[in-house]
Structure formats: C-alpha cells, structure tokens
PDB file of N, CA and C in Angstrom:
ATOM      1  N   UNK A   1      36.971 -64.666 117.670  1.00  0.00           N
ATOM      2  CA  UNK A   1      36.420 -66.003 117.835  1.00  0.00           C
ATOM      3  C   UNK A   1      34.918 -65.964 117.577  1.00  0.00           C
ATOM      4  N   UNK A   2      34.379 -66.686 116.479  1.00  0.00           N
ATOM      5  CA  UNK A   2      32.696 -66.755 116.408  1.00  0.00           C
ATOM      6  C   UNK A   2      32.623 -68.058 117.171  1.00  0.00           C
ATOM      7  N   UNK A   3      31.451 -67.417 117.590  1.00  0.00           N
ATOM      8  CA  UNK A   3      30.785 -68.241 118.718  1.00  0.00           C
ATOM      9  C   UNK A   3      29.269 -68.729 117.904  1.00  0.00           C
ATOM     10  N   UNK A   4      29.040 -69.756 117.444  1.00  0.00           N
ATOM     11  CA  UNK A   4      28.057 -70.426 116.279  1.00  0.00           C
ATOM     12  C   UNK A   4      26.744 -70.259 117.196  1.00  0.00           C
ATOM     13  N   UNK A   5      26.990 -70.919 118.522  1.00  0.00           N
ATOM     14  CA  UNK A   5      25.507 -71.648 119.231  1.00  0.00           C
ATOM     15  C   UNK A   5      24.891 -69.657 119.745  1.00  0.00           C
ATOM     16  N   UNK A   6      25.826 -68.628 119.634  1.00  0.00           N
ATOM     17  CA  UNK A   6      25.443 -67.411 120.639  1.00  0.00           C
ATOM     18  C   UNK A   6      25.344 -66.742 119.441  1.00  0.00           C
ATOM     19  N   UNK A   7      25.649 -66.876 118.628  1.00  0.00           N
ATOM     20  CA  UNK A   7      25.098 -66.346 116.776  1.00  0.00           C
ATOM     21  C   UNK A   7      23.361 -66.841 116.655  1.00  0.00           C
ATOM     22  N   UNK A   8      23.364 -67.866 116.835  1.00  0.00           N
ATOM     23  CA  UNK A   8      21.871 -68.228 116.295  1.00  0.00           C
ATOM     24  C   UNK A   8      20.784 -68.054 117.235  1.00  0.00           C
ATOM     25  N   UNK A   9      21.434 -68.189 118.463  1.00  0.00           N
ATOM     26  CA  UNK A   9      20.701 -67.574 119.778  1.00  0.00           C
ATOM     27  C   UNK A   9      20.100 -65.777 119.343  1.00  0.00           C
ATOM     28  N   UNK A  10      21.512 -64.915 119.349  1.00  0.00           N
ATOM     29  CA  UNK A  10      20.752 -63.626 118.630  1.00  0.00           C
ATOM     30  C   UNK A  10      20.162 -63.447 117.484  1.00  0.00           C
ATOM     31  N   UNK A  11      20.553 -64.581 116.508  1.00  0.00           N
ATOM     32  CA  UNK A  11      19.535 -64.582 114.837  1.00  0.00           C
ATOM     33  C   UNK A  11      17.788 -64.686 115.383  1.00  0.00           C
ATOM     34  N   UNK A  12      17.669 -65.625 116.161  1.00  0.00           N
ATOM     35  CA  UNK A  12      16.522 -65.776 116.738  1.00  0.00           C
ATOM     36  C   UNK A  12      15.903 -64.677 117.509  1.00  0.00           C
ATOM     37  N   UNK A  13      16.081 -64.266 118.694  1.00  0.00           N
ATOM     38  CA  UNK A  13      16.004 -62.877 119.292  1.00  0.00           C
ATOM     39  C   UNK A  13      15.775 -61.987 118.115  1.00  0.00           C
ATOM     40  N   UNK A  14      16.842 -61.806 117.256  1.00  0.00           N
ATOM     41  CA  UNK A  14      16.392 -60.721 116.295  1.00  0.00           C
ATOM     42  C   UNK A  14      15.387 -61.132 114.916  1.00  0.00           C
ATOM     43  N   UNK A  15      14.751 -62.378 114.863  1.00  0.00           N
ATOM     44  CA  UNK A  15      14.060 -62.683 114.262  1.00  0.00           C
ATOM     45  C   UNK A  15      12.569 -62.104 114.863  1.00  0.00           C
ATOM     46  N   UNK A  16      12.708 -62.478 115.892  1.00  0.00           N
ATOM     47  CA  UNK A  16      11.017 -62.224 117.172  1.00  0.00           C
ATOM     48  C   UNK A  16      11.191 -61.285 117.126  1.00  0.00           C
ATOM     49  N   UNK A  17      12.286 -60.364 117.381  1.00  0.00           N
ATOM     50  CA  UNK A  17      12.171 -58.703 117.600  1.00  0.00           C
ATOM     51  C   UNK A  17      11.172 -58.106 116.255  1.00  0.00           C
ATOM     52  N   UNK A  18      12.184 -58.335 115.085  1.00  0.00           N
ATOM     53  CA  UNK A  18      11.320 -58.050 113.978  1.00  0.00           C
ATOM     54  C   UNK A  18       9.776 -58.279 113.831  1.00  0.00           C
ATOM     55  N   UNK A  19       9.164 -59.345 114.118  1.00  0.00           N
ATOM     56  CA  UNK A  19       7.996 -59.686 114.004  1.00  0.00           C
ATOM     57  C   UNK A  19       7.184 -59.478 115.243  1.00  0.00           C
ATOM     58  N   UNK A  20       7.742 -59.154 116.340  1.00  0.00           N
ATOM     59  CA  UNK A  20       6.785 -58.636 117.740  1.00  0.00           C
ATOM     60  C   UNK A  20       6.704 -57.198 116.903  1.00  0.00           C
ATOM     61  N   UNK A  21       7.470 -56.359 116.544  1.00  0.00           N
ATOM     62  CA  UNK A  21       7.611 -55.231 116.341  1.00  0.00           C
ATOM     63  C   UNK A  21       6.733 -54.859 115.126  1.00  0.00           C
ATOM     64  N   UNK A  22       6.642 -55.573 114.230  1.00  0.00           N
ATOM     65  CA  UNK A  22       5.997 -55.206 112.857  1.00  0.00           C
ATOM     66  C   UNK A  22       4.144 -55.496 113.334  1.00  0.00           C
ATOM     67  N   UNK A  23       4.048 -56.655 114.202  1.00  0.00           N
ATOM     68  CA  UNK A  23       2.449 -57.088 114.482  1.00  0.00           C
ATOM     69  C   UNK A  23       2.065 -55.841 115.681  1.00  0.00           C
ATOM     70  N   UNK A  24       2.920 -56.396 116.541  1.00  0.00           N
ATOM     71  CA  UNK A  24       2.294 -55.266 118.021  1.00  0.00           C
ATOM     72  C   UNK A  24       2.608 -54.081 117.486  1.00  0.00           C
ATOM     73  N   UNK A  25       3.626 -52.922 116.897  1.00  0.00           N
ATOM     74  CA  UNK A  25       4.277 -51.833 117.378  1.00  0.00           C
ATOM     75  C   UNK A  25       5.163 -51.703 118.306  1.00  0.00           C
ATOM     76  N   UNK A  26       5.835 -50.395 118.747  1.00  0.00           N
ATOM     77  CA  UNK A  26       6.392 -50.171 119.844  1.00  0.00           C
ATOM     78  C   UNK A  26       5.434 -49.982 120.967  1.00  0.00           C
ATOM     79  N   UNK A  27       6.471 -49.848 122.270  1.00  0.00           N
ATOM     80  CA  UNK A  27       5.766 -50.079 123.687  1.00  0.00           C
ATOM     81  C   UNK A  27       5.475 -48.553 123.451  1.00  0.00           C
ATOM     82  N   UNK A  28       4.451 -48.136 123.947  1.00  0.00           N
ATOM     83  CA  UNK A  28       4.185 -46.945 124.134  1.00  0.00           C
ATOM     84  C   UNK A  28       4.892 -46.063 125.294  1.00  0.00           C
ATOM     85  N   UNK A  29       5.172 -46.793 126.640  1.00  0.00           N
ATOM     86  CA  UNK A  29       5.781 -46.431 127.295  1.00  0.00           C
ATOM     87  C   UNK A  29       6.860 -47.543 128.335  1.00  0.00           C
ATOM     88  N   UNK A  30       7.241 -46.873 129.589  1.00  0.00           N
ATOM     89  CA  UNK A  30       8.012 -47.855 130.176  1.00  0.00           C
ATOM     90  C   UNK A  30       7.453 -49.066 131.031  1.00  0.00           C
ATOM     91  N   UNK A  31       5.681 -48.212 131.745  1.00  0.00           N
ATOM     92  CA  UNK A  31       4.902 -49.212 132.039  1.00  0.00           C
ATOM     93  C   UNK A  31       4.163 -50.625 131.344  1.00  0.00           C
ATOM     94  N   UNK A  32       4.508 -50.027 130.134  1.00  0.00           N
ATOM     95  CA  UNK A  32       3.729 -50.866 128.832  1.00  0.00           C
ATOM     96  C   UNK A  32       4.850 -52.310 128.159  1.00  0.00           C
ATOM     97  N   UNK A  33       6.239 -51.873 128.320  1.00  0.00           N
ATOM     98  CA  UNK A  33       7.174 -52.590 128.341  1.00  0.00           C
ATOM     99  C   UNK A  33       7.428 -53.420 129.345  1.00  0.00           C
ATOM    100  N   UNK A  34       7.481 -53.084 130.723  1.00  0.00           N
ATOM    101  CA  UNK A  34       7.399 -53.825 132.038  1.00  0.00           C
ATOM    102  C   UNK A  34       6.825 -54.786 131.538  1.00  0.00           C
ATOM    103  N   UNK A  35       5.042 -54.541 131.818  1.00  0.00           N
ATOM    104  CA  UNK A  35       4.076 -55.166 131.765  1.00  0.00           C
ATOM    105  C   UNK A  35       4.254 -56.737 130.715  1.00  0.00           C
ATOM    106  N   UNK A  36       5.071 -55.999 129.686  1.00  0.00           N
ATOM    107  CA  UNK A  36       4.935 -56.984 128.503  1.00  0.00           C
ATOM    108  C   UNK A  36       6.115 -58.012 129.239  1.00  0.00           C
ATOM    109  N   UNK A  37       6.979 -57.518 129.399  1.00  0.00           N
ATOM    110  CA  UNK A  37       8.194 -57.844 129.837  1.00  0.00           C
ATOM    111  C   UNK A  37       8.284 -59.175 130.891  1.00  0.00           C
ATOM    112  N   UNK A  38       7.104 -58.220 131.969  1.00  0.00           N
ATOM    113  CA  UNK A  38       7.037 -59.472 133.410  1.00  0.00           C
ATOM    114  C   UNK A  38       5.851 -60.856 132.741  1.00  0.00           C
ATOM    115  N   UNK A  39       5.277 -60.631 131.962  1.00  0.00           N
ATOM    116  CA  UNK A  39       4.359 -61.608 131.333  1.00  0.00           C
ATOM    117  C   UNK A  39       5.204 -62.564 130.620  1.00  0.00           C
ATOM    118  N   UNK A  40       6.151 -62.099 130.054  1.00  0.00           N
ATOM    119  CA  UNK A  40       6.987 -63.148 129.482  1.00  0.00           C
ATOM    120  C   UNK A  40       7.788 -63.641 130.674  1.00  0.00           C
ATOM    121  N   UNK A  41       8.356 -63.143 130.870  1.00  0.00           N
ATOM    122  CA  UNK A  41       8.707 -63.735 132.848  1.00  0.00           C
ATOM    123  C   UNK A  41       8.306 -65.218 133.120  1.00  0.00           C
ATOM    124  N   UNK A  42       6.663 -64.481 133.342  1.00  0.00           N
ATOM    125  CA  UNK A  42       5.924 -65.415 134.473  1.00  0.00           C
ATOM    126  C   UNK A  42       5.457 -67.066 132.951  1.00  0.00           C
ATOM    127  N   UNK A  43       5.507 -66.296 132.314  1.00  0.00           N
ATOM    128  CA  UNK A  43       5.182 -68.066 130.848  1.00  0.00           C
ATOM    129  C   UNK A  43       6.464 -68.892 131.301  1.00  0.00           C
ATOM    130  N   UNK A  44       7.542 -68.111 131.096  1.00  0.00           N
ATOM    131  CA  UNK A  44       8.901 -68.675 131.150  1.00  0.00           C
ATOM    132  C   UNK A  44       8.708 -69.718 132.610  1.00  0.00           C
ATOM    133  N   UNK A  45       8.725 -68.693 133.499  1.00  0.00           N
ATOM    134  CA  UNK A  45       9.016 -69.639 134.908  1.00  0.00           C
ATOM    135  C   UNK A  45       7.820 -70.816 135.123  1.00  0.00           C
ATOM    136  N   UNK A  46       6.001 -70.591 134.301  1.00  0.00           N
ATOM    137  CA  UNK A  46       5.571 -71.569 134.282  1.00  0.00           C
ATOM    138  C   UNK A  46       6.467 -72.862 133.790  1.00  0.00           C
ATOM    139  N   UNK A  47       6.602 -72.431 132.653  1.00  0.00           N
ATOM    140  CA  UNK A  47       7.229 -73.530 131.731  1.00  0.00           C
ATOM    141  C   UNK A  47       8.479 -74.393 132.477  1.00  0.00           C
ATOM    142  N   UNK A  48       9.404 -73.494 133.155  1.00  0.00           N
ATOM    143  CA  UNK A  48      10.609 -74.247 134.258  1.00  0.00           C
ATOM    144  C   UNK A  48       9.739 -74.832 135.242  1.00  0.00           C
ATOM    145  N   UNK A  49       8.365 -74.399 135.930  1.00  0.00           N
ATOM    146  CA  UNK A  49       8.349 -75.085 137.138  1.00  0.00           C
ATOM    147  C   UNK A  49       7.243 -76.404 136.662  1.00  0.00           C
ATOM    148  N   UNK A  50       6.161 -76.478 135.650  1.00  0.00           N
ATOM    149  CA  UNK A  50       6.107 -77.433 135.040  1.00  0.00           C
ATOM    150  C   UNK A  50       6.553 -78.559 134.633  1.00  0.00           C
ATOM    151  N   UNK A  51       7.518 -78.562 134.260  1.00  0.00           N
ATOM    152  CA  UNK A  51       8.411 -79.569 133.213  1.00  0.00           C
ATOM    153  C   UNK A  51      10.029 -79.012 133.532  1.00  0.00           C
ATOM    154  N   UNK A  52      10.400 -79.003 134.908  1.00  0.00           N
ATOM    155  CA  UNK A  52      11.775 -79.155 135.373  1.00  0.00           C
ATOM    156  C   UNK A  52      12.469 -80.293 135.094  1.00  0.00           C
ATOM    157  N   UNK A  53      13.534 -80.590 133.983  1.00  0.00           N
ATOM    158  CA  UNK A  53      14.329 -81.560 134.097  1.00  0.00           C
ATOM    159  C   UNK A  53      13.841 -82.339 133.064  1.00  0.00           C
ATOM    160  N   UNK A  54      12.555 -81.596 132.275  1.00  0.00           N
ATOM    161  CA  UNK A  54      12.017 -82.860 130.941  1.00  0.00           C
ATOM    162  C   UNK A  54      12.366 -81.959 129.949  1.00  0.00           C
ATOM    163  N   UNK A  55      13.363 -83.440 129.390  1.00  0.00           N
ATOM    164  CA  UNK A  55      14.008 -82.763 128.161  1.00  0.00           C
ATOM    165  C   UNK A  55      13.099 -82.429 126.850  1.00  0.00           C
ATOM    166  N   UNK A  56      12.164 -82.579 126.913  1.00  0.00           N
ATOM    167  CA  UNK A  56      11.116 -82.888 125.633  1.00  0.00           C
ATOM    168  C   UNK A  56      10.430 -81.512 126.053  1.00  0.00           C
ATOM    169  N   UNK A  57      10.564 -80.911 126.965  1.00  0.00           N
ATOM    170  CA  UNK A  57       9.765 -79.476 126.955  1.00  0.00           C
ATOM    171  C   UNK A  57      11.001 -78.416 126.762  1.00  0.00           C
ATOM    172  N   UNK A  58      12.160 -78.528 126.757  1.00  0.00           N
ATOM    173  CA  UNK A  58      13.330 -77.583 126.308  1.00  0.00           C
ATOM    174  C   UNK A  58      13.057 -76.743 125.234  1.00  0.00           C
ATOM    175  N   UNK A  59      12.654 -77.387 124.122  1.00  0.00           N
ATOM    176  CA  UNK A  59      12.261 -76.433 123.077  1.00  0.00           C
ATOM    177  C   UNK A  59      11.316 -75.048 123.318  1.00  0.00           C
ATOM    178  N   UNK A  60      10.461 -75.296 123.894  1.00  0.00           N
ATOM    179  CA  UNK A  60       9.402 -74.128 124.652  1.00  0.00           C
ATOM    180  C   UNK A  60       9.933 -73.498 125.887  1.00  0.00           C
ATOM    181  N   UNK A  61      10.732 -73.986 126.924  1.00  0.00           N
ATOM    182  CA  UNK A  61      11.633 -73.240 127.945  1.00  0.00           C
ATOM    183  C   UNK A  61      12.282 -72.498 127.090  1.00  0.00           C
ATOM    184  N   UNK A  62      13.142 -72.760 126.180  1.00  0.00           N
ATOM    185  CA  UNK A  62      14.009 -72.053 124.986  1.00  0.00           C
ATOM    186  C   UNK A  62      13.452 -71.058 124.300  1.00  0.00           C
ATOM    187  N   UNK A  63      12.217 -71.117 124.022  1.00  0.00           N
ATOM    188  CA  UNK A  63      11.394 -70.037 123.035  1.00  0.00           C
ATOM    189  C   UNK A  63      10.404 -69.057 123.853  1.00  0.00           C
ATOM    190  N   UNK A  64      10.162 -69.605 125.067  1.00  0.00           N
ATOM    191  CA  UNK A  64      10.033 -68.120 126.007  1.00  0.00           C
ATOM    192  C   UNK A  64      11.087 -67.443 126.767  1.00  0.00           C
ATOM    193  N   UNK A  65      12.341 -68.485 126.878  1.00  0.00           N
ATOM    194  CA  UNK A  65      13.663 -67.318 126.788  1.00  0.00           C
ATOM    195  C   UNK A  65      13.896 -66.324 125.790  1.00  0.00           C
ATOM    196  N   UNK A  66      13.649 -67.253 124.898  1.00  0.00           N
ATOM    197  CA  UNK A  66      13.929 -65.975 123.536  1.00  0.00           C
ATOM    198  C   UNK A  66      12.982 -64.523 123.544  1.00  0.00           C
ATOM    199  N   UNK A  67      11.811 -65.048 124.398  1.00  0.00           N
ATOM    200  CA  UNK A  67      10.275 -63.829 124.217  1.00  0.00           C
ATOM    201  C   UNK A  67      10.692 -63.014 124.919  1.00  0.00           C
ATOM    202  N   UNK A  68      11.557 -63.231 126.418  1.00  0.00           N
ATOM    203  CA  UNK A  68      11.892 -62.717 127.444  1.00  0.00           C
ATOM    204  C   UNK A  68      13.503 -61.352 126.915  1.00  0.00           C
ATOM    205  N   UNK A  69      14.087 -62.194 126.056  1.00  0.00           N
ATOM    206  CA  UNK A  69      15.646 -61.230 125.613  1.00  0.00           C
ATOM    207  C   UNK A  69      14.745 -60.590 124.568  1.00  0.00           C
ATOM    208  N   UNK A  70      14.091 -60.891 123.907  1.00  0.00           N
ATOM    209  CA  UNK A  70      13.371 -59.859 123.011  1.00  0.00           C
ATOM    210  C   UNK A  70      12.001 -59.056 123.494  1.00  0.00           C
ATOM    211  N   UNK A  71      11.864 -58.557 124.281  1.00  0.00           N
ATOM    212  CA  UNK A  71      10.589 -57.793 125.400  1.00  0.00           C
ATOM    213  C   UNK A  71      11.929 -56.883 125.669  1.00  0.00           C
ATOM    214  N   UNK A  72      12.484 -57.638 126.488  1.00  0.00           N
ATOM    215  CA  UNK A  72      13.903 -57.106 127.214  1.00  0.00           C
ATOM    216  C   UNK A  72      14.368 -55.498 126.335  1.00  0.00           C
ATOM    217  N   UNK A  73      14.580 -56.373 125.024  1.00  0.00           N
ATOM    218  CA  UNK A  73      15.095 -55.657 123.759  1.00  0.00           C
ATOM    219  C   UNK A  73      14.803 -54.621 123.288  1.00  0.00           C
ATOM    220  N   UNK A  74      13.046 -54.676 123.512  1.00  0.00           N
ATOM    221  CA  UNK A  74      12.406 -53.309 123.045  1.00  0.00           C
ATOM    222  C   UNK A  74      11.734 -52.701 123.639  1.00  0.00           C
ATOM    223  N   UNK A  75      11.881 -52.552 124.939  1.00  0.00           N
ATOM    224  CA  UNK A  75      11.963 -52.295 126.230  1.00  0.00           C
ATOM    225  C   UNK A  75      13.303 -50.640 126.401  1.00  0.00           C
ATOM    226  N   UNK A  76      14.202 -51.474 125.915  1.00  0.00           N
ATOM    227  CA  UNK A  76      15.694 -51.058 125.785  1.00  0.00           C
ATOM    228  C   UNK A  76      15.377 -49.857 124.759  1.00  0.00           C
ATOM    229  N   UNK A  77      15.084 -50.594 123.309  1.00  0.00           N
ATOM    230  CA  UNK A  77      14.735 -50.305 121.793  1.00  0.00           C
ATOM    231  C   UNK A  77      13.924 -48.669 121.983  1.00  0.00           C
ATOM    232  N   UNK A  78      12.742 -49.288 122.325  1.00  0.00           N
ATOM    233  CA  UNK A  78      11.762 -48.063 122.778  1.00  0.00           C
ATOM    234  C   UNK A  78      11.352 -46.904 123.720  1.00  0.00           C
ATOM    235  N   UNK A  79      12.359 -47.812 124.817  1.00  0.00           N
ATOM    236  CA  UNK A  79      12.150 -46.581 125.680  1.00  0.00           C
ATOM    237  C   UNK A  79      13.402 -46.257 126.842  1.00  0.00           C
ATOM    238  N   UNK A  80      14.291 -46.780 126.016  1.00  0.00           N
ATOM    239  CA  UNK A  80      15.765 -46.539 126.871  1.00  0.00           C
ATOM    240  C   UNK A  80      16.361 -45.432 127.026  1.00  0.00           C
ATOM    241  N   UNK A  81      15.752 -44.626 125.636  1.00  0.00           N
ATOM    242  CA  UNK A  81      16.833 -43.631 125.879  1.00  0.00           C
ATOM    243  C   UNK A  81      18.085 -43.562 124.844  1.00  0.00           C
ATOM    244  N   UNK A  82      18.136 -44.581 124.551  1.00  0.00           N
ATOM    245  CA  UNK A  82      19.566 -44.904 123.457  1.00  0.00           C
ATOM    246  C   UNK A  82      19.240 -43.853 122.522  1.00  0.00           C
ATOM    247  N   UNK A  83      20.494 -43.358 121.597  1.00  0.00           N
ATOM    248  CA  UNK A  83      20.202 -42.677 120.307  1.00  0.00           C
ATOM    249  C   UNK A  83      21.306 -43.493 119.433  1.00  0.00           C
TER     250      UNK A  83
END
C-alpha cells in the first residue's frame, strides 16, 4: 500500500537532510547533534505555543517538524553507530 501524504512527508525530510548536510557538514559529535537537535525542538514548540489552532501558521509548524525528523536523522546518520 503507498501511502502518498507519508511519501512526500519523507521526500521533504530527505530533501533538508541533503541540504543541512551539504551547507553545515556532519555533527561532529553526539553533543553537537543534541544541541542542534533540542534547538529545533524549542523553534517548533515556539511556533505551537504562538499560533495554537491558526491555521495560516501550519505551514511553518510543518517545516520545523520537518527540521526536527531531519536533526533527528543525522543525529542517527552521524553518530548512531549504524553501518
């Protein structure tokens, strides 16, 4: 089953990944990822406690979700451990 709206959700994520990654680099370490990580956090939850319930700020609640799964990502990416 493709799922269209959770396809373009990760096209996006992996759009920012690419371009956080090519401007910044990788996190140097796990403190350096946190750091990046809880900053996207705290934009995000501005943005919800700001403009709770206004539909006209969704687009920007939406695009520091996306900052937040992609931090998340290379976080994971850079210093997880994965091979």
């Amino acid at each position: 089953m493709e799922n269209k709206k959770l396809n373009k959700i990760l096209n996006k994520i992996k759009k920012e990944f690419e371009f956080a990654t090519s401007k910044f680099g990788s996190f140097n370490n796990t403190h350096e990822g946190y750091a990046v990580l809880l900053e996207e956090v705290d934009e995000l939850w501005e943005n919800v406690k700001l403009k709770q319930g206004d539909p006209y700020r969704t687009p920007s609640i939406t695009q520091e979700a996306i900052h937040v799964a992609t931090m998340a990502i290379r976080l994971i990416y850079d210093c997880g451990g994965m091979k």
